[in-house]
PDB file of N, CA and C in Angstrom:
ATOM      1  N   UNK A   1     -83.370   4.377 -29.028  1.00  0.00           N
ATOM      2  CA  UNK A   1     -83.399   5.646 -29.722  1.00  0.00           C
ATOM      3  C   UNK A   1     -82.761   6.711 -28.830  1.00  0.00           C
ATOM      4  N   UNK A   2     -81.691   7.258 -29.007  1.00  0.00           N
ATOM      5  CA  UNK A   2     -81.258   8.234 -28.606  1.00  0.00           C
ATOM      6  C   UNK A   2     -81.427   9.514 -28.677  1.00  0.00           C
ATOM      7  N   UNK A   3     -82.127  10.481 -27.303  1.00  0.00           N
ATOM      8  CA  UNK A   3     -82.061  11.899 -27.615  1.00  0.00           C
ATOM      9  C   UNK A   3     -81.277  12.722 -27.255  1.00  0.00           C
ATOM     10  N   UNK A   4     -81.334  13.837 -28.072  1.00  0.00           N
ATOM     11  CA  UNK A   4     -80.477  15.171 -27.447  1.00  0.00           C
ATOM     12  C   UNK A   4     -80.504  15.638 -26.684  1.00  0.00           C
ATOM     13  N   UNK A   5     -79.041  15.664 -25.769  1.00  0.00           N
ATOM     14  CA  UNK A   5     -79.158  16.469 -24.099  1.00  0.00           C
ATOM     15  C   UNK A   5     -79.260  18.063 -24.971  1.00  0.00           C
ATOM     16  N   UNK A   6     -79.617  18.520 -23.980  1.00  0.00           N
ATOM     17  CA  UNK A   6     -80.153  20.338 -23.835  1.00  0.00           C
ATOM     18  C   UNK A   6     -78.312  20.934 -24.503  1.00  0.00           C
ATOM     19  N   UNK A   7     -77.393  20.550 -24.145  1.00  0.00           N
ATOM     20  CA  UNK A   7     -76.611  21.090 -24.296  1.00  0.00           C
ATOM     21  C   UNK A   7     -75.118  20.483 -25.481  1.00  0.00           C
ATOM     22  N   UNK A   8     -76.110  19.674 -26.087  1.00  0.00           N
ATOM     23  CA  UNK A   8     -75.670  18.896 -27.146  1.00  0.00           C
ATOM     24  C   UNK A   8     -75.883  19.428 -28.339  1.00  0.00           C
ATOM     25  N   UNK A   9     -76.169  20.759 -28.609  1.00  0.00           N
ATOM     26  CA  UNK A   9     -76.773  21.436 -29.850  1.00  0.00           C
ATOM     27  C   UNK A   9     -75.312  22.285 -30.449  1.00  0.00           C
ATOM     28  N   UNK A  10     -75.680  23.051 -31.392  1.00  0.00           N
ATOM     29  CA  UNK A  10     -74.514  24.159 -31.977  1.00  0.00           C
ATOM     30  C   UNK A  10     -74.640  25.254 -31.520  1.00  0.00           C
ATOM     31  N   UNK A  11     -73.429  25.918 -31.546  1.00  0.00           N
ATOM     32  CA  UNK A  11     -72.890  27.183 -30.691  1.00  0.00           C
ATOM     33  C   UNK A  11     -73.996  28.310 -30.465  1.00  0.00           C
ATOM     34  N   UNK A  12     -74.367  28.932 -30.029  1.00  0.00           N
ATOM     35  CA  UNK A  12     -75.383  29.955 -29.937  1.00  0.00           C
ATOM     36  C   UNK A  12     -74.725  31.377 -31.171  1.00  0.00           C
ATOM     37  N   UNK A  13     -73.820  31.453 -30.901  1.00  0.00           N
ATOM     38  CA  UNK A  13     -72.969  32.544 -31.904  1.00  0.00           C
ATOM     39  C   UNK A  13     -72.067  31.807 -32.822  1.00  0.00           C
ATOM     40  N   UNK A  14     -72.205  32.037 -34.319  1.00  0.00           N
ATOM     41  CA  UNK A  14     -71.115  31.506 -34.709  1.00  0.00           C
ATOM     42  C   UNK A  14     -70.104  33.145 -35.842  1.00  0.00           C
ATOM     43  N   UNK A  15     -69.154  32.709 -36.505  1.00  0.00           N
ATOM     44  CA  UNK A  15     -68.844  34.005 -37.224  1.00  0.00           C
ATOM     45  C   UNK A  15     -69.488  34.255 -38.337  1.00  0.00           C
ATOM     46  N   UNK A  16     -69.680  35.436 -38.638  1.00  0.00           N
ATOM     47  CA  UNK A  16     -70.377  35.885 -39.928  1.00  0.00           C
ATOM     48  C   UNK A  16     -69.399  35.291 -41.168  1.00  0.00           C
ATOM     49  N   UNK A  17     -70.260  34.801 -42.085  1.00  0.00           N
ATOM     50  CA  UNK A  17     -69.856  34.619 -43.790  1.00  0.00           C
ATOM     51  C   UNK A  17     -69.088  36.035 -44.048  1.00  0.00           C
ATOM     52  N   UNK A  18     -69.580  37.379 -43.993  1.00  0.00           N
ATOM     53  CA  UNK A  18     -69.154  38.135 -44.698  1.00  0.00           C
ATOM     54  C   UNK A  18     -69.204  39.567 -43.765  1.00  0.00           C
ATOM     55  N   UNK A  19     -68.095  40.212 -43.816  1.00  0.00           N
ATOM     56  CA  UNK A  19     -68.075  41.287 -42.832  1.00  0.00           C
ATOM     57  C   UNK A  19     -67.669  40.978 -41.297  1.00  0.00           C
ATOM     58  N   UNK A  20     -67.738  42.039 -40.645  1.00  0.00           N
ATOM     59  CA  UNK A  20     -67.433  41.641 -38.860  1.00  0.00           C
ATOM     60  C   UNK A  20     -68.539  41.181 -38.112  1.00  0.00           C
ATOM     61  N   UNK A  21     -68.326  40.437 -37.231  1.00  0.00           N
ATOM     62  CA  UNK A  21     -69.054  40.277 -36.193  1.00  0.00           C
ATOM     63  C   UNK A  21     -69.511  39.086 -35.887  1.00  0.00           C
ATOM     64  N   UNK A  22     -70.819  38.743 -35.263  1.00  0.00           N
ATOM     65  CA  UNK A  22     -71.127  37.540 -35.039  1.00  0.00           C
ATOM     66  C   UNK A  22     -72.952  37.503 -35.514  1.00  0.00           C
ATOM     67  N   UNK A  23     -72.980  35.914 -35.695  1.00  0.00           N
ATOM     68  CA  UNK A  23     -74.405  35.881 -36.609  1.00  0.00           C
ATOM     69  C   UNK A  23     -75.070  35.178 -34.656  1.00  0.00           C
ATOM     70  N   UNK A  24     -76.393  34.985 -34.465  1.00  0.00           N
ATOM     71  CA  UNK A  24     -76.943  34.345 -33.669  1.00  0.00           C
ATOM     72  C   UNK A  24     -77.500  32.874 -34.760  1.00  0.00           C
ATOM     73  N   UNK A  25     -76.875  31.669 -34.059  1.00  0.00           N
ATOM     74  CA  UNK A  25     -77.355  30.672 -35.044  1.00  0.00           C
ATOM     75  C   UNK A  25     -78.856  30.126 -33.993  1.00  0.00           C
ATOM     76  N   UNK A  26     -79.892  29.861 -35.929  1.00  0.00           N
ATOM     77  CA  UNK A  26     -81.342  29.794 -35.101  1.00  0.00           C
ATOM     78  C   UNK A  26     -80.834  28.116 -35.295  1.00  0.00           C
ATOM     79  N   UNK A  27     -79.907  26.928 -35.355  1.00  0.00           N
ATOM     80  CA  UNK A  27     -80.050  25.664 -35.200  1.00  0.00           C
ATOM     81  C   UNK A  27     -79.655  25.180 -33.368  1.00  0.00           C
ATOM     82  N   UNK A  28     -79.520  26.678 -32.739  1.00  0.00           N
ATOM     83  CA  UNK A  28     -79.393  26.272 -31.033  1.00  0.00           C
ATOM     84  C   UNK A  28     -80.955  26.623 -30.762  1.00  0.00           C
ATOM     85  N   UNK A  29     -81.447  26.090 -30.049  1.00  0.00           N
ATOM     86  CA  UNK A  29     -83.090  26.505 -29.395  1.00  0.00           C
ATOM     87  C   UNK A  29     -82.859  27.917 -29.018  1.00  0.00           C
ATOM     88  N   UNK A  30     -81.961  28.249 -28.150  1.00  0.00           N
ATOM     89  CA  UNK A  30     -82.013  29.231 -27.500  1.00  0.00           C
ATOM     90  C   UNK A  30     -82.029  30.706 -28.616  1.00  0.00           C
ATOM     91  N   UNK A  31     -81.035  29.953 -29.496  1.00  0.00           N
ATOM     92  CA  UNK A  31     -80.800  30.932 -31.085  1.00  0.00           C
ATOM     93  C   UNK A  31     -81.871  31.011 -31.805  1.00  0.00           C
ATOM     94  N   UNK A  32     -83.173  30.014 -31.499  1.00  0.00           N
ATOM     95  CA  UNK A  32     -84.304  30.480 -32.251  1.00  0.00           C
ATOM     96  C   UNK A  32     -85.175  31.163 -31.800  1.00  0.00           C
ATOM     97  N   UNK A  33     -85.208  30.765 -30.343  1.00  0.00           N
ATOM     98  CA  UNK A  33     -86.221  31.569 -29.183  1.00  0.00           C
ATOM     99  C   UNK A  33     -85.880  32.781 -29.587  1.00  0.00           C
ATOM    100  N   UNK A  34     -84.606  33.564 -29.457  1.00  0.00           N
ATOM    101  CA  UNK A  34     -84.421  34.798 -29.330  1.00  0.00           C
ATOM    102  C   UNK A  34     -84.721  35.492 -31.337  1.00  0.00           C
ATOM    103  N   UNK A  35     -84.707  34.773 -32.139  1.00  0.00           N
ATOM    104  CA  UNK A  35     -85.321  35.267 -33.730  1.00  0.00           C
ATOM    105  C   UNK A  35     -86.506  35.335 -33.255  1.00  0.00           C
ATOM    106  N   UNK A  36     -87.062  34.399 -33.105  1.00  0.00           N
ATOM    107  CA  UNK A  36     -88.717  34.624 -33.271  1.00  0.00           C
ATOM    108  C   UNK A  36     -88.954  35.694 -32.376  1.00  0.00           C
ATOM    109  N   UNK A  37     -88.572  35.832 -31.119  1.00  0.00           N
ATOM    110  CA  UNK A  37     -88.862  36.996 -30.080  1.00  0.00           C
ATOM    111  C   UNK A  37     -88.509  37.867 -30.741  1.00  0.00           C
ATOM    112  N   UNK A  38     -87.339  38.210 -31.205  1.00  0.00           N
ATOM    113  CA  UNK A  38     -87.247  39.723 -32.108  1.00  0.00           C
ATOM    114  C   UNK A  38     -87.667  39.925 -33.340  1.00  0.00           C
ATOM    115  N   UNK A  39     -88.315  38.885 -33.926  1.00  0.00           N
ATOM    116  CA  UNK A  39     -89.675  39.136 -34.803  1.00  0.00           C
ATOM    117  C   UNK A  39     -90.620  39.564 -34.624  1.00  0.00           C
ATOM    118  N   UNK A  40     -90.925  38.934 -34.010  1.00  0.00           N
ATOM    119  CA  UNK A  40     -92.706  38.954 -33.050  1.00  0.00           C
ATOM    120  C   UNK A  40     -92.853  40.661 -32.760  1.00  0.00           C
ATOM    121  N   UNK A  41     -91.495  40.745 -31.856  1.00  0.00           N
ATOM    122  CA  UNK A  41     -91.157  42.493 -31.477  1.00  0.00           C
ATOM    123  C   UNK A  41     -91.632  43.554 -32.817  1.00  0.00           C
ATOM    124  N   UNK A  42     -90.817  42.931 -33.608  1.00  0.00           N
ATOM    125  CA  UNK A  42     -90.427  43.865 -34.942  1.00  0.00           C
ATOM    126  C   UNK A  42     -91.655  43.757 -35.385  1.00  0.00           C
ATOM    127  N   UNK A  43     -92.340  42.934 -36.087  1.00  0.00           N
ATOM    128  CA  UNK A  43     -94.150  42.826 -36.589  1.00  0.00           C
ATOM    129  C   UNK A  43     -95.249  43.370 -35.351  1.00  0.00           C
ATOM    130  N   UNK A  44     -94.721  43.305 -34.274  1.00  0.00           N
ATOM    131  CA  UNK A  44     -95.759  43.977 -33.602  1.00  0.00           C
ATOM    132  C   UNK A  44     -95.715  45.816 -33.002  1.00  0.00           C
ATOM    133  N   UNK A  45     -94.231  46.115 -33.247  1.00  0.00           N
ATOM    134  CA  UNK A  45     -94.284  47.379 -33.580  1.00  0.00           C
ATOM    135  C   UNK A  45     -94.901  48.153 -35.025  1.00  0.00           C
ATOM    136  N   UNK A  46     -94.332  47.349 -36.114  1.00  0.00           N
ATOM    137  CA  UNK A  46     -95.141  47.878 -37.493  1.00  0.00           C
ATOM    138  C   UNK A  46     -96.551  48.173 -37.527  1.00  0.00           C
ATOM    139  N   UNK A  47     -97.060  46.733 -36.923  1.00  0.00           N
ATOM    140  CA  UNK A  47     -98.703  47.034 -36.364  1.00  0.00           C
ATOM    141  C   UNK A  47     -99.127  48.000 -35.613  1.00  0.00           C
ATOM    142  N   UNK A  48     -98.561  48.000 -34.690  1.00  0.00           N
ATOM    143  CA  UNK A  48     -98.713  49.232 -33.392  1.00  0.00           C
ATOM    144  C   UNK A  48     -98.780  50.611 -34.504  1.00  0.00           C
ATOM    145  N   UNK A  49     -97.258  50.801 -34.911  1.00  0.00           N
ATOM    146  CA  UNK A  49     -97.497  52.366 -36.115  1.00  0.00           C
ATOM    147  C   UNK A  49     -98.379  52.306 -36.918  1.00  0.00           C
ATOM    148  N   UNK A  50     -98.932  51.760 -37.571  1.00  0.00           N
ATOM    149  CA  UNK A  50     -99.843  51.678 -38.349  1.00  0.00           C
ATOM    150  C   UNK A  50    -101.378  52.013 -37.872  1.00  0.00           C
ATOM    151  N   UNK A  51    -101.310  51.238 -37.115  1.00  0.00           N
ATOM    152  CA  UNK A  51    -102.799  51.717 -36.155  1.00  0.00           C
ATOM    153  C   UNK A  51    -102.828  52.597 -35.400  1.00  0.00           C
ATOM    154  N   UNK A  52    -101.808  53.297 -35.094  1.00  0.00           N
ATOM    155  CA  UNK A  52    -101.505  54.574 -34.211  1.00  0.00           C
ATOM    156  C   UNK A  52    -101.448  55.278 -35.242  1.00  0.00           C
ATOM    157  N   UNK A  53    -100.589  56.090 -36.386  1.00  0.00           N
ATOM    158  CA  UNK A  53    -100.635  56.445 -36.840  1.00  0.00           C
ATOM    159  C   UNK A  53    -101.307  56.954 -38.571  1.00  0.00           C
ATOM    160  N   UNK A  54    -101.711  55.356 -38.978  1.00  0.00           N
ATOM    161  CA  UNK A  54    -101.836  55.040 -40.397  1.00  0.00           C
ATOM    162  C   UNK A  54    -100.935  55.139 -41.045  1.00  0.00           C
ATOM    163  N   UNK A  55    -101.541  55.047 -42.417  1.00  0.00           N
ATOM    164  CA  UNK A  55    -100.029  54.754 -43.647  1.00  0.00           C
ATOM    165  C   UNK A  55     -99.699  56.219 -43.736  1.00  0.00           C
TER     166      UNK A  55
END
């Protein structure tokens, strides 16, 4: 059974479908680490305002 070396995955950046720039692809580990981390960020600021401030 053969596994995947660390650096056997897809590009970390690939080009956007539509418009300029570049997408972060979540099928590299490293491309998912960094979604979920800037999720986690993003839902735990909403929380933070909310309880600091209310609705």
């Amino acid at each position: 059974m053969a596994q995947k070396k660390f650096f056997n995955h897809e590009p970390l950046f690939t080009p956007r479908s539509f418009g300029l720039g570049w997408n972060i692809n979540i099928h590299n580990p490293i491309g998912l680490l960094i979604c979920v981390a800037l999720a986690a960020v993003i839902i735990g600021m909403v929380i933070f305002s909310i309880l600091h401030n209310g609705l």
